[in-house]
N, C-alpha and C. Protein backbone atom coordinates (compact mmCIF):
# COMPACT_ATOMS: atom_id res chain seq x y z
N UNK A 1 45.33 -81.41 -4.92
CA UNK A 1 45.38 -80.06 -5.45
C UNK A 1 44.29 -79.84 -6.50
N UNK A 2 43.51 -80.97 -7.19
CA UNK A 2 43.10 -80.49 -8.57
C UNK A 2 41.83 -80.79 -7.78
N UNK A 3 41.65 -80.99 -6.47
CA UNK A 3 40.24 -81.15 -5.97
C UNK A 3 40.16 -79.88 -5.60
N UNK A 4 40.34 -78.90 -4.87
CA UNK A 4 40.90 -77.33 -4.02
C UNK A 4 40.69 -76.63 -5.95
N UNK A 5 41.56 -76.81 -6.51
CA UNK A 5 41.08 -75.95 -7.82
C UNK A 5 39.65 -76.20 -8.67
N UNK A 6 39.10 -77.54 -8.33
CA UNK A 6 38.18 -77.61 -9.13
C UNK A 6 37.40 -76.64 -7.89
N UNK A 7 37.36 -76.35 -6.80
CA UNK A 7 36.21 -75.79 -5.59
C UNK A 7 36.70 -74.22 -6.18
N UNK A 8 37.62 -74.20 -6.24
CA UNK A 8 38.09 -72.49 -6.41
C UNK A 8 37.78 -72.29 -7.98
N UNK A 9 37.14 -73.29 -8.60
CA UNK A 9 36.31 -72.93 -10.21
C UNK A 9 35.30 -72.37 -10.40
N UNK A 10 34.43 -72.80 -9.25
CA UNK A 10 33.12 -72.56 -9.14
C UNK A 10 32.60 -71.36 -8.44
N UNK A 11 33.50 -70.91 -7.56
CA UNK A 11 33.66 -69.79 -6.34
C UNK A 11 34.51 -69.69 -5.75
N UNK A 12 34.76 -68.07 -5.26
CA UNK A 12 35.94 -68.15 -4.06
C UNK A 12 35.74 -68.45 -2.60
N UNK A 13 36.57 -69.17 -1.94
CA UNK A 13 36.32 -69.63 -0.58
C UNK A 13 36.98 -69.00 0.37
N UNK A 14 36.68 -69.27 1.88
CA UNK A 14 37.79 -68.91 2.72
C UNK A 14 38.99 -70.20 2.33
N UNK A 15 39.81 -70.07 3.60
CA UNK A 15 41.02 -70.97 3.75
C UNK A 15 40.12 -71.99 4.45
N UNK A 16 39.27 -71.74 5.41
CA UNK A 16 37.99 -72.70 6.54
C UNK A 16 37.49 -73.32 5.86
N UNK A 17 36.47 -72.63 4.76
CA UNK A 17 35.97 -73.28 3.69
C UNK A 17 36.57 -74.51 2.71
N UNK A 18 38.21 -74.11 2.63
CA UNK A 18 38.45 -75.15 1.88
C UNK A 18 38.53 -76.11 2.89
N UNK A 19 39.34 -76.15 3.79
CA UNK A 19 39.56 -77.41 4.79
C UNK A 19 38.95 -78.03 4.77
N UNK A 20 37.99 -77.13 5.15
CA UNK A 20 35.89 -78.22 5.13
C UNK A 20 35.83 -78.82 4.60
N UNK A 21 35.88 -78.55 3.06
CA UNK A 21 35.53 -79.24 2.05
C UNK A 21 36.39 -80.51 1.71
N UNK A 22 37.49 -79.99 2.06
CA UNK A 22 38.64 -81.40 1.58
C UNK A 22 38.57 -82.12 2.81
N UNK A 23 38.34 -82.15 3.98
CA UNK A 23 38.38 -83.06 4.65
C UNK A 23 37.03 -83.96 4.52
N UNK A 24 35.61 -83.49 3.81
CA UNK A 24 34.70 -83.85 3.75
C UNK A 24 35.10 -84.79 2.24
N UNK A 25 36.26 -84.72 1.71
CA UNK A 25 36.35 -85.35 0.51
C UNK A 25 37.42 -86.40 0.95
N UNK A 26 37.65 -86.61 2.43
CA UNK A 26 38.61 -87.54 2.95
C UNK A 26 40.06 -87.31 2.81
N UNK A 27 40.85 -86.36 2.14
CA UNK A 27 42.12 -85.71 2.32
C UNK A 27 42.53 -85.42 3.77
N UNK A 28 43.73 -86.32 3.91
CA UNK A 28 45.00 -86.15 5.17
C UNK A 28 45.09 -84.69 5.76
N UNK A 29 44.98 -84.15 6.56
CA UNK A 29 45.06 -82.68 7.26
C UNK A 29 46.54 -82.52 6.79
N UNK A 30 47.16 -83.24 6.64
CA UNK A 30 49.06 -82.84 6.30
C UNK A 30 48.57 -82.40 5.00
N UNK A 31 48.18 -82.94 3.84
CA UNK A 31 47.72 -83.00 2.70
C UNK A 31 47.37 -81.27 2.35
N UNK A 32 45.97 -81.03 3.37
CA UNK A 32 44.96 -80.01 3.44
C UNK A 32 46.06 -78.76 3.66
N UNK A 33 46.66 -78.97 4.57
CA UNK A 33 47.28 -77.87 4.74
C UNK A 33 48.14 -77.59 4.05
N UNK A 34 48.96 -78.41 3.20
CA UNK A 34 49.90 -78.14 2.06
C UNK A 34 49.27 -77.13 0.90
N UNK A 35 48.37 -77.82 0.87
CA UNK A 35 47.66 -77.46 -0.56
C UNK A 35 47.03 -76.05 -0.35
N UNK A 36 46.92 -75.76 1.06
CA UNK A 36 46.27 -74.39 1.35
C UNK A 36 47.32 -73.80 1.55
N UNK A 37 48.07 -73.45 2.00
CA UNK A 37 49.67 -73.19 1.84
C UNK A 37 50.18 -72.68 0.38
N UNK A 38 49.97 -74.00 -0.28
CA UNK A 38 50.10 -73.38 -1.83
C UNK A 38 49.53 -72.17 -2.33
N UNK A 39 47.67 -72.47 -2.44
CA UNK A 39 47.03 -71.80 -2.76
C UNK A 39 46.92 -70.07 -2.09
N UNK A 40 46.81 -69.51 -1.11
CA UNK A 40 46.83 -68.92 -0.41
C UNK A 40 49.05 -67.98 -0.58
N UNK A 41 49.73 -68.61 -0.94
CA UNK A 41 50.81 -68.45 -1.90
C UNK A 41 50.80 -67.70 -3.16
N UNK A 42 49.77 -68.53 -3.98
CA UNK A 42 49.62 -68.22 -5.36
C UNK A 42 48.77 -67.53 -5.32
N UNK A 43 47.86 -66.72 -4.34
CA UNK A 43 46.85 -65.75 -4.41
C UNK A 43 45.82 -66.50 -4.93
N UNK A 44 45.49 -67.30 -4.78
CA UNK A 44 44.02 -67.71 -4.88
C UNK A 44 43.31 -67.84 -3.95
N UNK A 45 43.78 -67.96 -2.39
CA UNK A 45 43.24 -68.06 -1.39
C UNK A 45 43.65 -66.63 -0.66
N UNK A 46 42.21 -65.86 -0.47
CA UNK A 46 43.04 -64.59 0.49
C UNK A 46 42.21 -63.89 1.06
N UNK A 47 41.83 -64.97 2.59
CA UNK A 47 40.21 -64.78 2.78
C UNK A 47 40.25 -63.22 3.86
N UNK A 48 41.86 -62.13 3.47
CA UNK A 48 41.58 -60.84 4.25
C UNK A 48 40.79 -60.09 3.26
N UNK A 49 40.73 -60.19 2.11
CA UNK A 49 40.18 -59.74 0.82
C UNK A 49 38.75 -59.94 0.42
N UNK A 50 38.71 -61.45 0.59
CA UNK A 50 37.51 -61.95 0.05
C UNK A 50 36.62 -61.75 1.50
N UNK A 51 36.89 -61.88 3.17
CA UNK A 51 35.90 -61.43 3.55
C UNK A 51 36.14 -59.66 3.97
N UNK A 52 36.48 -59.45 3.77
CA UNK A 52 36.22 -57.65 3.35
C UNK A 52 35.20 -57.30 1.86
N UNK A 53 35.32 -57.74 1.17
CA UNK A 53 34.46 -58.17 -0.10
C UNK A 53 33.39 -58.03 0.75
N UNK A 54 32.71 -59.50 1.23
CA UNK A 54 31.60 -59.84 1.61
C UNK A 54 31.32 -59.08 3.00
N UNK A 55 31.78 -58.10 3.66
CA UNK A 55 30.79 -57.49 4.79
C UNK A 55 31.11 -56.02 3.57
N UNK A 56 31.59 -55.63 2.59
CA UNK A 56 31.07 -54.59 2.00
C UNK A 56 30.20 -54.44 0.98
N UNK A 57 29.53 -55.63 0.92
CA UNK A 57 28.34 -56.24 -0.35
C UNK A 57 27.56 -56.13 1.22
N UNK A 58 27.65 -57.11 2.24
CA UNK A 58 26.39 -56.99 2.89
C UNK A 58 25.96 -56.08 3.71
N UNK A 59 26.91 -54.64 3.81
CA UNK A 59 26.62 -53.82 4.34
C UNK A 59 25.79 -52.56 3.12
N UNK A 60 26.45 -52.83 2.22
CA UNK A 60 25.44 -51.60 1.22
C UNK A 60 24.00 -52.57 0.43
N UNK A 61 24.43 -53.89 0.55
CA UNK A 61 22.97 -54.60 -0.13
C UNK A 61 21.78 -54.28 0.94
N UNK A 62 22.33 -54.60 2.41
CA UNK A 62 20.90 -54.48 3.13
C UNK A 62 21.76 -54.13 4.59
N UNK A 63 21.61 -53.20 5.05
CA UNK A 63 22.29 -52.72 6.84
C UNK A 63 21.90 -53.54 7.29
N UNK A 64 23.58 -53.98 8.19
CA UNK A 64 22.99 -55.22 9.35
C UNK A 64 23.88 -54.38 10.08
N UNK A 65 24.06 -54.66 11.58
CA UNK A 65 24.53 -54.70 12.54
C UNK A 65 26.00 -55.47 12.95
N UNK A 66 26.91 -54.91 13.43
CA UNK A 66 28.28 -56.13 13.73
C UNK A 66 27.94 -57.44 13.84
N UNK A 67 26.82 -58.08 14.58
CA UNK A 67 26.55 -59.05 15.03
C UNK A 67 26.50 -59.57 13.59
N UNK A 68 25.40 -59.28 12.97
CA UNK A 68 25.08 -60.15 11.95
C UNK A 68 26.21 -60.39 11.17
N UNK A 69 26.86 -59.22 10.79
CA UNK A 69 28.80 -59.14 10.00
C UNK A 69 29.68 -60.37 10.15
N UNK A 70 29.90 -60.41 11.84
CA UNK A 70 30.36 -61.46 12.37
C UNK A 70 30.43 -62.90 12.36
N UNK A 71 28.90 -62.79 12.47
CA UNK A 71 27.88 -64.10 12.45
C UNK A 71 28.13 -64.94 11.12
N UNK A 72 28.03 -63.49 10.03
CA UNK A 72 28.33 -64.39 8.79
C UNK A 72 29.83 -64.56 8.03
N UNK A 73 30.63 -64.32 8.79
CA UNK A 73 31.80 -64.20 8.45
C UNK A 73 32.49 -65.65 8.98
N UNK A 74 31.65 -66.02 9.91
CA UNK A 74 32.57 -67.15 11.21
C UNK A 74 31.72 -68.19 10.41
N UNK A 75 30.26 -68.09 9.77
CA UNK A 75 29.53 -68.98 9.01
C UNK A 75 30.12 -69.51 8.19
N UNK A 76 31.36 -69.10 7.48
CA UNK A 76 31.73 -69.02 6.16
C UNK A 76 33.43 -69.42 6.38
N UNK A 77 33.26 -69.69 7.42
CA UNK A 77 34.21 -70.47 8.33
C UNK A 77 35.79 -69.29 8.19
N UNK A 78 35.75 -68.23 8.26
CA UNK A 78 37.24 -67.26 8.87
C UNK A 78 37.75 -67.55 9.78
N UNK A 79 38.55 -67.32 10.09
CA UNK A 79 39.32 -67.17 11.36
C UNK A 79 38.59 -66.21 12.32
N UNK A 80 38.17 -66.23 13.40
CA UNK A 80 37.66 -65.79 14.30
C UNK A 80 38.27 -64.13 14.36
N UNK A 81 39.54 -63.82 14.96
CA UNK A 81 40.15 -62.55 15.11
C UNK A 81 40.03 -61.93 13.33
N UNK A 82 40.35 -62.41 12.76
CA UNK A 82 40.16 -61.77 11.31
C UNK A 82 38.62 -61.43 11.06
N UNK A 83 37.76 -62.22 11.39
CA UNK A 83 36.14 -61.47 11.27
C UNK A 83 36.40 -60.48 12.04
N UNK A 84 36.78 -60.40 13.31
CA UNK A 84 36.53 -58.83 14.67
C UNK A 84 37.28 -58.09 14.04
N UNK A 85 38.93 -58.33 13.44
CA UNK A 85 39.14 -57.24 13.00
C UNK A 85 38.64 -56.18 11.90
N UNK A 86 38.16 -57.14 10.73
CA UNK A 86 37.73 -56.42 9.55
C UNK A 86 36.33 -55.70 9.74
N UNK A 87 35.57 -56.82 10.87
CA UNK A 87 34.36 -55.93 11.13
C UNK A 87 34.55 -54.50 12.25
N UNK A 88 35.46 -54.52 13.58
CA UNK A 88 36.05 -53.46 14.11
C UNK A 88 36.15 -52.43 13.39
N UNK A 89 37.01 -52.67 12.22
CA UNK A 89 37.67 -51.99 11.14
C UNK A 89 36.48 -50.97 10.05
N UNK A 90 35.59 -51.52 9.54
CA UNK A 90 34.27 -51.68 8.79
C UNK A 90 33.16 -50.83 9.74
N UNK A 91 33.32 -50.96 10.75
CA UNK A 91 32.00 -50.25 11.62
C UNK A 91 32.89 -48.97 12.51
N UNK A 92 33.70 -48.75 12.49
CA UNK A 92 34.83 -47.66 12.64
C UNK A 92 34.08 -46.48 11.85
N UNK A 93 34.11 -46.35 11.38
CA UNK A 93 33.54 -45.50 9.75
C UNK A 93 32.75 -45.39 9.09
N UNK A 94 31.53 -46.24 9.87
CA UNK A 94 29.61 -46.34 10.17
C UNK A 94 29.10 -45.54 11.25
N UNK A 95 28.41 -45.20 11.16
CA UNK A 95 27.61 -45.42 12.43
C UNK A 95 26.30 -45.82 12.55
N UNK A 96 25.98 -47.23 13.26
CA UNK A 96 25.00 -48.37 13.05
C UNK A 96 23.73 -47.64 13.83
N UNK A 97 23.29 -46.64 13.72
CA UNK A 97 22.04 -45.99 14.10
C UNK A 97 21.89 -45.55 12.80
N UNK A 98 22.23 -44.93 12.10
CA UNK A 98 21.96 -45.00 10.16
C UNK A 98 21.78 -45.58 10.21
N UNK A 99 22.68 -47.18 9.89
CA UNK A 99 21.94 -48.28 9.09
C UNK A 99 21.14 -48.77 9.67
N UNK A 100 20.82 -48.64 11.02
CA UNK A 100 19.54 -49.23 11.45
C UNK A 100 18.13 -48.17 11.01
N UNK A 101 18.22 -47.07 10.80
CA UNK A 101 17.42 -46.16 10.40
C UNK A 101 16.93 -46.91 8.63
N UNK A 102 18.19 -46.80 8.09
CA UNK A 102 18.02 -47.21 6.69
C UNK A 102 17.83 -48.59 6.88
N UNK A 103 17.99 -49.56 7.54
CA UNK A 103 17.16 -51.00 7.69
C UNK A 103 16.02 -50.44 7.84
N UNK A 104 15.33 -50.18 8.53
CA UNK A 104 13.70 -49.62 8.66
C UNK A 104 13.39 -48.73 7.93
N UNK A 105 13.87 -48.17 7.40
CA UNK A 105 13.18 -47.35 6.28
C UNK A 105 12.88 -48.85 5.14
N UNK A 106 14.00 -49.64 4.90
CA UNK A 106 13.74 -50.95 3.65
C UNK A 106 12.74 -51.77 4.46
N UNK A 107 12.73 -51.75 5.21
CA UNK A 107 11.37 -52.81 5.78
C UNK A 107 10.11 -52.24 6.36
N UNK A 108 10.07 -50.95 6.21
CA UNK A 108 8.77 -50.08 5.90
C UNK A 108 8.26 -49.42 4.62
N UNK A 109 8.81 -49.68 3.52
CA UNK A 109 9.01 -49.27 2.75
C UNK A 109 7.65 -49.30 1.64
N UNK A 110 6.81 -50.74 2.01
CA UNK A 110 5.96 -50.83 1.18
C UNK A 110 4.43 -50.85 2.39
N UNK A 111 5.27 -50.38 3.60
CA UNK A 111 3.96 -50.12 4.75
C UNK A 111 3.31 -48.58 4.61
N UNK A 112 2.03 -48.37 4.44
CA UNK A 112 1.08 -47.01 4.20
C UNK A 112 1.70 -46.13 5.82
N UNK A 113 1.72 -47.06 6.83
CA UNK A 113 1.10 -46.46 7.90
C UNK A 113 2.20 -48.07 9.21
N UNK A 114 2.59 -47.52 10.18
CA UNK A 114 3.08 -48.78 10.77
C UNK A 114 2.31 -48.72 12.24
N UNK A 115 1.93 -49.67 12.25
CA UNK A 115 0.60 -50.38 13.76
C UNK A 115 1.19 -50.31 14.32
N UNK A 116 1.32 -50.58 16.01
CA UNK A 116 2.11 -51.14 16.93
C UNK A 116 3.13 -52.72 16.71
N UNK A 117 1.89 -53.37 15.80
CA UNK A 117 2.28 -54.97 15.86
C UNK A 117 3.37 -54.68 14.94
N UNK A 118 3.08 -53.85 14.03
CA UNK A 118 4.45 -53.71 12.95
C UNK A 118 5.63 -53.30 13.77
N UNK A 119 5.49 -52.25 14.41
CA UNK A 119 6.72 -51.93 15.10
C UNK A 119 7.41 -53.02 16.14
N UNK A 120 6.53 -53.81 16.47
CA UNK A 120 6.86 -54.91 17.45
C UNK A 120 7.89 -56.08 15.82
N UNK A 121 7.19 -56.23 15.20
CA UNK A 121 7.72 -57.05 14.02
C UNK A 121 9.06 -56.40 13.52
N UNK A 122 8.92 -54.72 13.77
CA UNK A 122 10.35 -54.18 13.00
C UNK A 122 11.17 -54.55 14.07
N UNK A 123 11.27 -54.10 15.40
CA UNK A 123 12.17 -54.59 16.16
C UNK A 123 12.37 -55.75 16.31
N UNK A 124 12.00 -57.14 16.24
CA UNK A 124 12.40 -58.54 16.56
C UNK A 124 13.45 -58.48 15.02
N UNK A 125 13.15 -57.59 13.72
CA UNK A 125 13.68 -57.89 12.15
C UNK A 125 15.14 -57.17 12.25
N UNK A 126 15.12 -56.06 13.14
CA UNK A 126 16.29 -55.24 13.10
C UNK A 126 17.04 -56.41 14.24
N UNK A 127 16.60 -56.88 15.58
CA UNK A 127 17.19 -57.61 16.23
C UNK A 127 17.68 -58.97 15.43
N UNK A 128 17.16 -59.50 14.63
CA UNK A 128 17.58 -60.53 13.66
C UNK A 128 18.72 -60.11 12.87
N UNK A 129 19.08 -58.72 12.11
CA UNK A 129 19.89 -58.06 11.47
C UNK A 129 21.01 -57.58 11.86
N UNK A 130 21.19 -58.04 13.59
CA UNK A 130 22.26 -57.84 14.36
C UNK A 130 22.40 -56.55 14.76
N UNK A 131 21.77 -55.58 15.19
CA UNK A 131 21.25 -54.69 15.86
C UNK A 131 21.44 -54.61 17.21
N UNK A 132 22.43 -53.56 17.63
CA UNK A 132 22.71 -53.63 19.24
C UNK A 132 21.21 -53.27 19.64
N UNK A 133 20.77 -53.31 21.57
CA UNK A 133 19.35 -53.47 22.15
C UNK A 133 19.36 -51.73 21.90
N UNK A 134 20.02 -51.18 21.56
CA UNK A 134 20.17 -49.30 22.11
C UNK A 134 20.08 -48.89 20.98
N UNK A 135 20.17 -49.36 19.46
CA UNK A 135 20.37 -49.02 18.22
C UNK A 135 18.62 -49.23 17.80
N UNK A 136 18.14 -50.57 18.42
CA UNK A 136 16.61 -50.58 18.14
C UNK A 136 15.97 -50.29 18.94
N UNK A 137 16.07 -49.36 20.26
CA UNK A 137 15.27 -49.04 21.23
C UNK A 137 15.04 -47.15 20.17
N UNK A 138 16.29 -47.13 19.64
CA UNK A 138 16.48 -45.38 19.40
C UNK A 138 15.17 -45.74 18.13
N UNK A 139 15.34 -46.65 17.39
CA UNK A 139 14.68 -47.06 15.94
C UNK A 139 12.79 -46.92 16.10
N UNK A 140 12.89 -48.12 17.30
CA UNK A 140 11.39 -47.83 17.15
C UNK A 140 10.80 -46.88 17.71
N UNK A 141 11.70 -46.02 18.95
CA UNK A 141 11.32 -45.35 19.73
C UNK A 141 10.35 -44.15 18.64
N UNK A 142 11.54 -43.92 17.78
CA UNK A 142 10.94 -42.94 16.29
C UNK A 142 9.83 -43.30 15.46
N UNK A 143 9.76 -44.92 14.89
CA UNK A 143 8.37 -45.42 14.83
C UNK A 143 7.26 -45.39 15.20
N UNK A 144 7.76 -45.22 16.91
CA UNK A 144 6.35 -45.32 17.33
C UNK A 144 5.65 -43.81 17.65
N UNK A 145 6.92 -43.23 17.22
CA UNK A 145 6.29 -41.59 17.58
C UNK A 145 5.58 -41.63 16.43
N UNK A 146 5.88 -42.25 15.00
CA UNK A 146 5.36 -41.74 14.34
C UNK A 146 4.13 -42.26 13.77
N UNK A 147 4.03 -43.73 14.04
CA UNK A 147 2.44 -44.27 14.14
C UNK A 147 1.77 -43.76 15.17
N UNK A 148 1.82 -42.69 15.85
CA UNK A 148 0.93 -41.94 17.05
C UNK A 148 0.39 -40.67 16.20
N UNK A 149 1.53 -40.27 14.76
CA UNK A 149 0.58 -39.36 14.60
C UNK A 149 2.27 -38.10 14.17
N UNK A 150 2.88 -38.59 14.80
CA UNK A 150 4.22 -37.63 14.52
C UNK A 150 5.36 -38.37 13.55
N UNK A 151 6.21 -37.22 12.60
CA UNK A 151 6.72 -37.41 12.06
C UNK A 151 8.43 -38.00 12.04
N UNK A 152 9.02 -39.14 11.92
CA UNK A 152 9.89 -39.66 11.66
C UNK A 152 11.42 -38.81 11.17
N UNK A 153 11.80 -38.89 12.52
CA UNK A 153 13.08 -37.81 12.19
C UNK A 153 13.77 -38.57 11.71
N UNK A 154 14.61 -37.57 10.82
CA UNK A 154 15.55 -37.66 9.90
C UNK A 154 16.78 -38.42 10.58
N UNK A 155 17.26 -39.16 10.81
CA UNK A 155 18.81 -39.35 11.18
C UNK A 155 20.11 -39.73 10.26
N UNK A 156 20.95 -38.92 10.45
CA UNK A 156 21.86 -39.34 9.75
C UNK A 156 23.04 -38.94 10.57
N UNK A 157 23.15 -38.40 12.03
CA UNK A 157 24.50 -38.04 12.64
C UNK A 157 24.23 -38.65 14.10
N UNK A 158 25.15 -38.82 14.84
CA UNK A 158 25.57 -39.02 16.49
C UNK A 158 24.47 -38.26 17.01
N UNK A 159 24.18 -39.17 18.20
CA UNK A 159 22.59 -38.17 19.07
C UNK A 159 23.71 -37.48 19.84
C-alpha cells in the first residue's frame, strides 16, 4: 500500500497504470488488486474522472481527432470500453472538422503563404493528430484552394 501511495504522491494514475507499476515492483496480482480496490474506494483512484480530465486538456490544448483521444487514453493504460465511451461521449458535442480546421490554422500559423509541400506536410500532421481520411481531405482541400490564390473559408458548422 505505501508503494501505490508513494506513486499517487507524485501524480495521478489510472487503475492500469498502477498495476503496471506494482507489478514492475514485483507485488502478487492478489496483493495489486487489493490495494487497487482500496484505493479506487477511498477516491484516490478514479480513472472515469481523471481520463475525462485528460481528453479535455488535450482537446482544448491542441485538436486531435478520436483516434489520437483513444490512442492516448489506452497509452495510459484505461480500460479499453471506458476510453470509447468517454471519447464517444466527448466528440458527441464536437464536431472534428473545426478542430481539424483549428489544428491547421495552429500549424499554419507562423507560415506567410502554404506551398503544396506544406500542404502535403499539413495533411500527413493532421493524419498524425488522429484525423478521420474525410476530415483532412475537407482541410486541405481549403488549403490548397488557398495557396492557388483563393481565400480560406471560414468553418465553424456541418457542410
Amino acid at each position: 500500500m505505501s508503494a501505490a501511495l508513494r506513486i499517487l504522491s507524485r501524480r495521478q494514475v489510472s487503475s492500469g497504470q498502477m498495476k503496471f507499476m506494482l507489478l514492475q515492483k514485483q507485488f502478487l496480482p492478489q496483493q495489486i488488486d487489493e490495494c487497487i480496490d482500496k484505493l479506487e474506494q477511498w477516491g484516490y483512484i478514479d480513472d472515469r474522472s481523471l481520463a475525462a480530465d485528460i481528453l479535455e486538456r488535450m482537446i482544448s490544448n491542441s485538436p486531435c481527432g478520436k483516434k489520437r483521444c483513444l490512442y492516448e487514453l489506452e497509452k495510459r493504460r484505461f480500460d479499453r470500453e471506458l476510453a470509447k465511451e468517454l471519447v464517444d461521449r466527448a466528440y458527441s458535442e464536437l464536431d472534428e472538422r473545426a478542430l481539424a480546421f483549428a489544428a491547421a490554422e495552429q500549424y499554419a500559423k507562423n507560415k506567410s503563404e502554404m506551398a503544396s509541400k506544406d500542404v502535403q506536410r499539413l495533411a500527413g500532421w493532421l493524419s498524425r493528430r488522429g484525423f478521420t481520411g474525410e476530415t483532412i481531405y475537407t482541410v486541405i482541400r481549403a488549403y490548397s484552394q488557398a495557396s492557388s490564390g483563393e481565400q480560406i473559408p471560414e468553418y465553424w458548422g456541418p457542410y
